[in-house]
N, C-alpha and C. Protein backbone atom coordinates (compact mmCIF):
# COMPACT_ATOMS: atom_id res chain seq x y z
N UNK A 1 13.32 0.44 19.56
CA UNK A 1 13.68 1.46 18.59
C UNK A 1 12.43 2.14 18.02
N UNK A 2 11.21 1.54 17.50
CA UNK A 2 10.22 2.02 17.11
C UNK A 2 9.61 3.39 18.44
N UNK A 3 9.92 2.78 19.18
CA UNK A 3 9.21 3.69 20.66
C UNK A 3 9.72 5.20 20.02
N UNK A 4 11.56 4.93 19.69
CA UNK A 4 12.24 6.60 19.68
C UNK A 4 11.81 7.27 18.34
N UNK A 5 10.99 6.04 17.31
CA UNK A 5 10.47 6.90 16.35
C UNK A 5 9.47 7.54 16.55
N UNK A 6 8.48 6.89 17.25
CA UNK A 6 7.79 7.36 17.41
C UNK A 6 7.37 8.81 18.27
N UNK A 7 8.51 8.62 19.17
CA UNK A 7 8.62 9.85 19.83
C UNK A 7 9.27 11.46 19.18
N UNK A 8 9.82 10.80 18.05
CA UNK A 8 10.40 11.94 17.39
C UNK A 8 8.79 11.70 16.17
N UNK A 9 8.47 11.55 15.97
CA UNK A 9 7.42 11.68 15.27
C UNK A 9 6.76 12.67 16.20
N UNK A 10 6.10 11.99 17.24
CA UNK A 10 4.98 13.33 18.08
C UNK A 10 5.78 14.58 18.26
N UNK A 11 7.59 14.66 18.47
CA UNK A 11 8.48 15.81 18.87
C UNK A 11 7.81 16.81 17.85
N UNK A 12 8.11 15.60 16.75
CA UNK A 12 7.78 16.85 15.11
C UNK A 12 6.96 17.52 15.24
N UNK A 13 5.26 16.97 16.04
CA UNK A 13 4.06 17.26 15.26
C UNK A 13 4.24 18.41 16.46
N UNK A 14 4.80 18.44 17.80
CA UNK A 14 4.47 19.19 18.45
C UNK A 14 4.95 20.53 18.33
N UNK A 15 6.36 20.46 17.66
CA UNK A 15 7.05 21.64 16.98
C UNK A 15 6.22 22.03 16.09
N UNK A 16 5.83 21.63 14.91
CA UNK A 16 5.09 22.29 14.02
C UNK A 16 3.57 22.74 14.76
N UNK A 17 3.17 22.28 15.48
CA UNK A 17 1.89 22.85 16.35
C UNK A 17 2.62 24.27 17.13
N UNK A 18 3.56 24.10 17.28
CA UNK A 18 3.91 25.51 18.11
C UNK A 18 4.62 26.22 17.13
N UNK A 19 5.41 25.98 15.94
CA UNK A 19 5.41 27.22 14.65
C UNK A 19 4.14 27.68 14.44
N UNK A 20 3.10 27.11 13.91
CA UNK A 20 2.17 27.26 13.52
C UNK A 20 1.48 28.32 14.86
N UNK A 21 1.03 28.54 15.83
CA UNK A 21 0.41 28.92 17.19
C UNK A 21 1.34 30.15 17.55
N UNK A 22 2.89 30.14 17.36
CA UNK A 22 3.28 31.33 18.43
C UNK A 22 3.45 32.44 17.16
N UNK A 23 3.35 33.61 17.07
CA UNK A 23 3.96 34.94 15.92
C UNK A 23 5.24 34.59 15.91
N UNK A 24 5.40 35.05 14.61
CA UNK A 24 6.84 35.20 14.45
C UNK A 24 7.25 36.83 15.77
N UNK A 25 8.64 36.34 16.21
CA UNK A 25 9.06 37.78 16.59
C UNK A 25 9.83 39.16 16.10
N UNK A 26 9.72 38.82 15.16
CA UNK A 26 10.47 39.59 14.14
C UNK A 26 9.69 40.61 13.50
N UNK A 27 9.85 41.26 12.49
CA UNK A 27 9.01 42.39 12.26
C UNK A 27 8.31 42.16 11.37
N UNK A 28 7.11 42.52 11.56
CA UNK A 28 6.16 41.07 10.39
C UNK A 28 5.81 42.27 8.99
N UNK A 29 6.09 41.54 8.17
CA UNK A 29 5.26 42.51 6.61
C UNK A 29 4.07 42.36 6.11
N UNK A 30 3.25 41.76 7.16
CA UNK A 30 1.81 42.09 6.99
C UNK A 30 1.52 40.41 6.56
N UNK A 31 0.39 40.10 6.29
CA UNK A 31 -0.16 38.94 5.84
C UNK A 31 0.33 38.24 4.98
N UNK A 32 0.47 39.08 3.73
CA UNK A 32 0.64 38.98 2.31
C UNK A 32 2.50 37.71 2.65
N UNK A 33 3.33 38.81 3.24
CA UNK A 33 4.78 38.17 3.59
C UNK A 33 4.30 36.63 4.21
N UNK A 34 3.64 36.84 4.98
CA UNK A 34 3.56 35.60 5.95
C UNK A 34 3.28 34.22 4.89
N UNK A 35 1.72 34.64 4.31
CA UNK A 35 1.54 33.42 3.31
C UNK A 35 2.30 33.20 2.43
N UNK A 36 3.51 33.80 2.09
CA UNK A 36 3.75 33.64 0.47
C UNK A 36 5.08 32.76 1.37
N UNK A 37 5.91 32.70 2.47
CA UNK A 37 6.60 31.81 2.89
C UNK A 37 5.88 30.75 3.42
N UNK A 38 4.22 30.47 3.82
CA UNK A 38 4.11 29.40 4.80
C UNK A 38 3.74 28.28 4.10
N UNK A 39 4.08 27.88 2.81
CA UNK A 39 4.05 26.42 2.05
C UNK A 39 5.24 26.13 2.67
N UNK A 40 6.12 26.70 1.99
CA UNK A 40 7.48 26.00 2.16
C UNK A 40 8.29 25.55 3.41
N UNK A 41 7.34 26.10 4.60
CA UNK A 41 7.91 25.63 5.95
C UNK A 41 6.89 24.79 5.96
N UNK A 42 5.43 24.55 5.86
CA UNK A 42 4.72 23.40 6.22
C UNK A 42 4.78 22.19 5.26
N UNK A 43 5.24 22.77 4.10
CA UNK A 43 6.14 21.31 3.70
C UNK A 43 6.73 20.64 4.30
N UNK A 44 7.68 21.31 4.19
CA UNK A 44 9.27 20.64 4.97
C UNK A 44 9.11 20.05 6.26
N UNK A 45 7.80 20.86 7.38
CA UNK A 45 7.19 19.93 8.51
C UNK A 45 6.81 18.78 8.25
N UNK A 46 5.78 18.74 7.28
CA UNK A 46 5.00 17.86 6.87
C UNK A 46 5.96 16.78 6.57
N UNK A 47 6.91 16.68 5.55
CA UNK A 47 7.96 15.63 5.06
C UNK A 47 8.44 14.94 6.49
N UNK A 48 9.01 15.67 6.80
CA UNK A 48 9.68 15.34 8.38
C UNK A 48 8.71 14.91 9.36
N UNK A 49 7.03 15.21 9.14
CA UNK A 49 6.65 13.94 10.45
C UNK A 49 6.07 12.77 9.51
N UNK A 50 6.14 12.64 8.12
CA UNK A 50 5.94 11.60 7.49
C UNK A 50 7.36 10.61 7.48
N UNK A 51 8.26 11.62 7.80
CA UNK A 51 9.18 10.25 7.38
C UNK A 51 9.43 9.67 9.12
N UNK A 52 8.88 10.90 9.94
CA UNK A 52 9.33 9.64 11.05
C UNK A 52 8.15 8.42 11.23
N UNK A 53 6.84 8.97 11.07
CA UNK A 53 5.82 8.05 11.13
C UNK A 53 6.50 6.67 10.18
N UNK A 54 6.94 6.94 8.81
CA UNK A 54 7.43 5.75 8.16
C UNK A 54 8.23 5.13 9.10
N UNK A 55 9.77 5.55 9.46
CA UNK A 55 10.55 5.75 10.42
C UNK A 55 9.93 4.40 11.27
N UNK A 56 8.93 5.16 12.23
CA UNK A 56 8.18 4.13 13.53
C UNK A 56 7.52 3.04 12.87
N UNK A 57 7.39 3.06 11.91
CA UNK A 57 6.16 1.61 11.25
C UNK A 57 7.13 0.71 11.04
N UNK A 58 8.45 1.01 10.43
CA UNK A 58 9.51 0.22 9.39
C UNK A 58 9.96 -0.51 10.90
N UNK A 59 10.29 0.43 11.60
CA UNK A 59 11.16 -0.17 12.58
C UNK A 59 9.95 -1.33 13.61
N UNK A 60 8.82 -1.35 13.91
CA UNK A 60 7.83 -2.31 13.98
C UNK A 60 7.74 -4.05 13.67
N UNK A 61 8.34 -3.91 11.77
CA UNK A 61 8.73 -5.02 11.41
C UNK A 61 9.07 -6.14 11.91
N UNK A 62 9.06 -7.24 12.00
CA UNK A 62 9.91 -7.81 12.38
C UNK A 62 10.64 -8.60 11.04
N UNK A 63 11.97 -7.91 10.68
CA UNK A 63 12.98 -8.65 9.60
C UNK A 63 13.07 -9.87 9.39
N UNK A 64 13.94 -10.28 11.15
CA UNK A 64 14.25 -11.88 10.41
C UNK A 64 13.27 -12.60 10.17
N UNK A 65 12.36 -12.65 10.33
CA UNK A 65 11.16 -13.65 9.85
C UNK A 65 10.34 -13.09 8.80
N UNK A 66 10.77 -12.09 8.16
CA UNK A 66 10.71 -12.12 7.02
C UNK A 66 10.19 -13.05 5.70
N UNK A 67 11.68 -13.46 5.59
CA UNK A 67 11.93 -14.39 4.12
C UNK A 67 10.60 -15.78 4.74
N UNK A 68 10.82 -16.03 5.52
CA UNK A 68 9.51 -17.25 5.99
C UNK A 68 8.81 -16.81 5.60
N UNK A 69 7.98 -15.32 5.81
CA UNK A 69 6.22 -14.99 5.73
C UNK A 69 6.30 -15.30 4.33
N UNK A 70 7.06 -14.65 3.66
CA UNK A 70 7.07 -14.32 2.10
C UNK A 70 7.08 -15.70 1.29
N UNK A 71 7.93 -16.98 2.22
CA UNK A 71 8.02 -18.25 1.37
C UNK A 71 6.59 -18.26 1.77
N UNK A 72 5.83 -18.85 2.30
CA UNK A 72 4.92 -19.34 3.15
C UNK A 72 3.55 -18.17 2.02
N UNK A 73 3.38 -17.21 2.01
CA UNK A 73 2.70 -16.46 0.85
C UNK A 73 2.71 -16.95 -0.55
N UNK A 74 4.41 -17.26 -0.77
CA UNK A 74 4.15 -17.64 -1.89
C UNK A 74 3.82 -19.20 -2.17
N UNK A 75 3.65 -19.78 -1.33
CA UNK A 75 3.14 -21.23 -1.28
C UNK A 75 1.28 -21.04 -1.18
N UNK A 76 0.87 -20.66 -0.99
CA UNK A 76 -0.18 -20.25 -0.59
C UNK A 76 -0.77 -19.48 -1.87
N UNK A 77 -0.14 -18.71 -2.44
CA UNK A 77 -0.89 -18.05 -3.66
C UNK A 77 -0.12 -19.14 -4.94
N UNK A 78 0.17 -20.09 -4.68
CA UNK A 78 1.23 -20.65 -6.07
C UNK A 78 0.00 -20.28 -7.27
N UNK A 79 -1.06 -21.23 -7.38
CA UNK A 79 -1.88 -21.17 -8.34
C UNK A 79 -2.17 -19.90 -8.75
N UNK A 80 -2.26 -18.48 -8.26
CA UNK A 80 -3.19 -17.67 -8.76
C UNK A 80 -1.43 -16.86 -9.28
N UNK A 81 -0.52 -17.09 -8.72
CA UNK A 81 0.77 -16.38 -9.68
C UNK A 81 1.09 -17.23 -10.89
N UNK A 82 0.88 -18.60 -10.95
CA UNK A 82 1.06 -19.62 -11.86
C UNK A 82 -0.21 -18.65 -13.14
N UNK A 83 -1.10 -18.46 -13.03
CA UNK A 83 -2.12 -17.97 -13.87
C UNK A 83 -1.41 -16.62 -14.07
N UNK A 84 -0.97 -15.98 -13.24
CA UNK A 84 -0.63 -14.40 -13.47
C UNK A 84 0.50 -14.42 -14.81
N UNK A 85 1.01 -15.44 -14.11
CA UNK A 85 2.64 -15.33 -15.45
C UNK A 85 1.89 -15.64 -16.64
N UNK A 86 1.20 -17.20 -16.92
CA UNK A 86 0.36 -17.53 -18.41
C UNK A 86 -0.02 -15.96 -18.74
N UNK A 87 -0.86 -15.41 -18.15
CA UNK A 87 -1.59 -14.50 -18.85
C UNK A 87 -0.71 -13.30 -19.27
N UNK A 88 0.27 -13.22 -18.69
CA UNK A 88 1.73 -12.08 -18.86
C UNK A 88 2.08 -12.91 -20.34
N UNK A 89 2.03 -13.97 -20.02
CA UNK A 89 2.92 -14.75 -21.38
C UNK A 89 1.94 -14.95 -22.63
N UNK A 90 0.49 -14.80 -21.95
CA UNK A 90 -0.60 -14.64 -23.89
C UNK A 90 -0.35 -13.37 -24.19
N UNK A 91 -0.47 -12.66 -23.26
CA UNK A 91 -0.46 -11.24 -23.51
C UNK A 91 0.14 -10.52 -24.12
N UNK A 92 1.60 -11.24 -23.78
CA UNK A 92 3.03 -10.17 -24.36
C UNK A 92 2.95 -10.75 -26.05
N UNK A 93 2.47 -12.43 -26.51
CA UNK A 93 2.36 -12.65 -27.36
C UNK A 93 0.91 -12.43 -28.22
N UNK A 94 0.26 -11.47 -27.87
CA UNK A 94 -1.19 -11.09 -28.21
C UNK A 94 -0.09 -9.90 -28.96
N UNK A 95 0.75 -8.85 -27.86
CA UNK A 95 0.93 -7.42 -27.93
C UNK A 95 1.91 -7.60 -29.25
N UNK A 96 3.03 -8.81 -29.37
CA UNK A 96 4.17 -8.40 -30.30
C UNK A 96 3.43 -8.91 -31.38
N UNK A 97 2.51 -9.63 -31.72
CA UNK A 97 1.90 -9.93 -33.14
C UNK A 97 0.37 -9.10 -33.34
């Protein structure tokens, strides 16, 4: 699945490489017309090959093994979250008095 994100990711970049490269065919109003629309289409490119790039990374994952990495992290950092909470807990009682 990551492969078809990824492929619609490069689809994107290659479409917006060829908006960007060919004239419009239409009857152009000079410069001024051109820039004052070309945010709002290279936005909307832009969004769309970011979300497939997200798209191809997410799908990369591997899920079910998941919840393991995350137990296994948090076994591994116990002490330095054990300190994180104390200091959440002087703190909040530093802030309300």
């Amino acid at each position: 699945m990551h492969r078809v994100f990824g492929l619609l990711a490069l689809a994107a970049a290659g479409l917006g490489l060829f908006l960007l490269l060919v004239p419009d065919p239409g009857p152009s109003g000079g410069f001024a017309q051109m820039s004052e629309h070309a945010p709002v289409g290279y936005g909307g490119w832009a969004l769309g090959l970011l979300t497939g790039l997200v798209l191809a990374w997410l799908a990369r994952v591997e899920w079910s093994s998941l919840p393991e990495r995350i137990a296994a992290w948090l076994r591994l950092q116990r002490r330095r979250l054990a300190l994180v909470v104390l200091g959440g807990l002087f703190a909040s009682i530093l802030l309300l008095f």
